[in-house]
Protein backbone atom coordinates (compact mmCIF):
# COMPACT_ATOMS: atom_id res chain seq x y z
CA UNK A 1 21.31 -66.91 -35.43
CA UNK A 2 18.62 -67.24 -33.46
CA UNK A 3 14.94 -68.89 -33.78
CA UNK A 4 13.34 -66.11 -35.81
CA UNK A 5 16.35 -65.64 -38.19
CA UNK A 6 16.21 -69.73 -38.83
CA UNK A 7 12.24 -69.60 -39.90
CA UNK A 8 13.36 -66.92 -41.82
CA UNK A 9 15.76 -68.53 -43.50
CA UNK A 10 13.28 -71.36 -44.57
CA UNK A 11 10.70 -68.80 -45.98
CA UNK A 12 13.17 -67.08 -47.55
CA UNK A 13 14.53 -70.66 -49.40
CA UNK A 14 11.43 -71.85 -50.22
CA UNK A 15 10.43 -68.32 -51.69
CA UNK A 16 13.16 -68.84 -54.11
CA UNK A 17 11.51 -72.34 -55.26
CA UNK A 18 7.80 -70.81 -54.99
CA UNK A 19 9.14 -68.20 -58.02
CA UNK A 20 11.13 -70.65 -60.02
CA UNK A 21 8.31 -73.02 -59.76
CA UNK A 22 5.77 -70.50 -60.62
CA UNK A 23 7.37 -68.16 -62.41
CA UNK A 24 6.36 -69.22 -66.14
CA UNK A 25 3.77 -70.89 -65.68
CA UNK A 26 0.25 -69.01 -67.64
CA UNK A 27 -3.15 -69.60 -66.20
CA UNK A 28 -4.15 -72.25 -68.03
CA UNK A 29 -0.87 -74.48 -66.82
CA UNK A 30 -2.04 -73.82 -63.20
CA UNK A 31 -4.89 -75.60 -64.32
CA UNK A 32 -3.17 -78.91 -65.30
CA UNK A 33 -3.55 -81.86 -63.11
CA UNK A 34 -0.54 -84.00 -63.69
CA UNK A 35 -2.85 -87.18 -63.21
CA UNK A 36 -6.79 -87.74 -62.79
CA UNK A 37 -7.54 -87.49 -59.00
CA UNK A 38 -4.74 -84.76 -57.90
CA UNK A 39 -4.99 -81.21 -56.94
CA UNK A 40 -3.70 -78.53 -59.83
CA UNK A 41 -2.07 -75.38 -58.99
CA UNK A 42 -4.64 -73.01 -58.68
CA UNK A 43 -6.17 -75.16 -56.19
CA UNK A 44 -3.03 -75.75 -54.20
CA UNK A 45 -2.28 -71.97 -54.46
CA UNK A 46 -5.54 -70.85 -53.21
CA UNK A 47 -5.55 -73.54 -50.08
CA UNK A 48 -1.95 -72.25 -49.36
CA UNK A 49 -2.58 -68.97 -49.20
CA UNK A 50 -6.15 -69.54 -47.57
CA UNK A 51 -4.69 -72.20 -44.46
CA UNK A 52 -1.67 -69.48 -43.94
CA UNK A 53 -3.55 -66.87 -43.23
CA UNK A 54 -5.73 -68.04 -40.82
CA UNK A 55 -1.91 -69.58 -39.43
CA UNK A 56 -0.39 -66.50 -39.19
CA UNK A 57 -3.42 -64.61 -37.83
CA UNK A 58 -3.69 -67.12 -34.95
CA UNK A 59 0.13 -66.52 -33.93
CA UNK A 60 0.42 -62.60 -34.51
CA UNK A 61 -3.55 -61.47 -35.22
CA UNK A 62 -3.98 -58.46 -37.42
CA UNK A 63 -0.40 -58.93 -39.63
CA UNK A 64 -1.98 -60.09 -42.13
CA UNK A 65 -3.87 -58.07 -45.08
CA UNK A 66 -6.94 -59.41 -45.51
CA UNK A 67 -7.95 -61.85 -48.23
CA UNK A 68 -10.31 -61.17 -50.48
CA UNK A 69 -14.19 -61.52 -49.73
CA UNK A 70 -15.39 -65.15 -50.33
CA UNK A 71 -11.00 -66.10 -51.13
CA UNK A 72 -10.98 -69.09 -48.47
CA UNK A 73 -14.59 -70.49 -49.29
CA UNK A 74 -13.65 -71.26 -52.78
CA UNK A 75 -10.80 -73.84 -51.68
CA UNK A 76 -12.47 -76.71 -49.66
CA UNK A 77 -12.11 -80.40 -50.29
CA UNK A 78 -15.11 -80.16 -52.69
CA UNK A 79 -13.92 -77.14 -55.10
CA UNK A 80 -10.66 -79.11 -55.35
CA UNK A 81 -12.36 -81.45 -57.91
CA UNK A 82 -13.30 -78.19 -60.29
CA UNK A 83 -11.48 -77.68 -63.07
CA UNK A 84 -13.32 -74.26 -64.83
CA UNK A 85 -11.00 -71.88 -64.80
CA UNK A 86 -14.10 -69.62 -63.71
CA UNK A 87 -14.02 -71.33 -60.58
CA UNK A 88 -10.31 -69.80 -59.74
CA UNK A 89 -8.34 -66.79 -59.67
CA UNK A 90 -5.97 -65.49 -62.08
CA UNK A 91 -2.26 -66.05 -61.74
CA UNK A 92 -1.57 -62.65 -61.22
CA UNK A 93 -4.51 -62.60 -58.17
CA UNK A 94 -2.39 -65.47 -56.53
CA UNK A 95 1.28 -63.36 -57.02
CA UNK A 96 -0.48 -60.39 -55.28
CA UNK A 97 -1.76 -62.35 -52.32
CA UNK A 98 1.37 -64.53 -51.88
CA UNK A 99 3.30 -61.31 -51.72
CA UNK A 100 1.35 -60.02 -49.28
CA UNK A 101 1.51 -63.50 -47.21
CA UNK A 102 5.27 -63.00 -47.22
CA UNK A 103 4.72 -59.50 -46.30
CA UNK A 104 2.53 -60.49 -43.16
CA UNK A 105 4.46 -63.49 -42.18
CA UNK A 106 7.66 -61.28 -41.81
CA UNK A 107 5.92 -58.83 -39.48
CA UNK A 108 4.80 -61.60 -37.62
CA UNK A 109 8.82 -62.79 -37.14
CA UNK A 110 9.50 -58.79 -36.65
CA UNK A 111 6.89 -58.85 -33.82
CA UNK A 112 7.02 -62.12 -32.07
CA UNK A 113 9.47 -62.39 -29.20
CA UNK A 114 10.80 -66.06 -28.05
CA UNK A 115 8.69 -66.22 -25.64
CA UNK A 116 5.51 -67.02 -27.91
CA UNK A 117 7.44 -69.10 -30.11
CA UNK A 118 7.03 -71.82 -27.03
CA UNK A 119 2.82 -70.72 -26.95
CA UNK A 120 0.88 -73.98 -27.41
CA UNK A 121 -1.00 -73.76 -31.03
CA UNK A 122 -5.08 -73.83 -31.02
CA UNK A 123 -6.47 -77.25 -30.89
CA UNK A 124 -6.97 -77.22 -34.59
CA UNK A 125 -3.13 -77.01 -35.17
CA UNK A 126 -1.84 -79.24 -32.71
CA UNK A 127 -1.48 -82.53 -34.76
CA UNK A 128 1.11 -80.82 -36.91
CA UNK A 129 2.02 -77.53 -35.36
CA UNK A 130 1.99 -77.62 -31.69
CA UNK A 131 3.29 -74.58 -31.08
CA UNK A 132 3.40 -71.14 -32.62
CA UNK A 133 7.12 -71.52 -33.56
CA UNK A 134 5.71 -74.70 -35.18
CA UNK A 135 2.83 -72.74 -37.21
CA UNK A 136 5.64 -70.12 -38.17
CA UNK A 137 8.06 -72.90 -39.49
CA UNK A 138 5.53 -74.98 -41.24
CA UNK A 139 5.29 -72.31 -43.49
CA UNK A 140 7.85 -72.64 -45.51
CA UNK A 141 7.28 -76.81 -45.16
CA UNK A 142 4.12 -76.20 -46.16
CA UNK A 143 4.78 -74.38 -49.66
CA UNK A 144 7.67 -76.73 -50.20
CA UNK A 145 5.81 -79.37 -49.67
CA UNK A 146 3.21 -78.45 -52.77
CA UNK A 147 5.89 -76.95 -54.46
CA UNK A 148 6.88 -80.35 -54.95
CA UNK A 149 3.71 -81.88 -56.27
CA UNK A 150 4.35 -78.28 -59.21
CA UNK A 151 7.42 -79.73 -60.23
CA UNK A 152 5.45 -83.05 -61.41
CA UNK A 153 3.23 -80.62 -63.55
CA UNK A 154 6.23 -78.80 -64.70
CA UNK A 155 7.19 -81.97 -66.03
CA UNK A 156 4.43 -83.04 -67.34
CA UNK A 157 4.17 -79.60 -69.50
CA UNK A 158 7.17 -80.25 -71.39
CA UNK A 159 9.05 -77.74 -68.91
CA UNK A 160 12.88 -78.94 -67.81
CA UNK A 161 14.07 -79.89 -63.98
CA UNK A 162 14.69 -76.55 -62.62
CA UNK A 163 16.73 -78.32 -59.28
């Protein structure tokens, strides 16, 4: 196994828990804030797809499809405190794009050699991804990590522990 196949390997484990996590969930539910002050799943699923993106781009530019017009501007800091679902995308929106994340993030692995695994990240990165290796592997930390904060909203719902 080598570097590529273990990032790999992450994305393709926390895929499985993105799906579980996601997969019954309606629209309304990814609205649900498991307790005043947190971010609900639209938001989280919109900043996800939004900050890996503009990850993935910077390590292997033009993988990626693009995002829709006006996708990343609707997930700042401020829009995170919106809870109108006209403010958000549909579920179905969110299933499309992640797909097409995972679709990008594999060329990426396909194209990268190990040689610009070692690359130093931009500036912007560098506190938790300092190099592109790093940028590729936080992405499946990165969904985990949210996926997480879903499984408190699962709970919340009435849904069972799926882990």
């Amino acid at each position: 196994m080598n570097a590529r196949d273990a990032i790999r390997l992450g994305l393709n484990q926390s895929n499985m828990v993105v799906q579980m996590y996601l997969g019954d969930l309606t629209d309304a539910e990814l609205l649900v804030r498991p307790v005043p002050g947190t971010n609900h799943i639209a938001w989280q699923l919109g900043h996800l797809l939004s900050s890996s993106h503009q990850m993935i781009e910077t390590v292997c530019p033009g993988v990626m499809a693009p995002l829709p017009a006006g996708f990343a501007d609707k997930y700042t800091a401020e829009s995170s405190k919106f809870d109108s679902p006209s403010a958000f995308h549909s579920k179905a929106l969110y299933m499309s794009l992640y797909e097409q994340h995972r679709e990008g993030t594999q060329k990426a692995l396909e194209k990268i050699t190990d040689a610009d695994l070692d690359k130093p990240s931009p500036e912007s990165f560098k506190a938790y991804a300092p190099t592109h290796g790093d940028i590729l592997m936080f992405q499946s930390s990165h969904w985990l990590m949210h996926a997480g904060q879903w499984a408190v909203t699962r709970r919340k719902l009435g849904r069972a522990p799926l882990f």
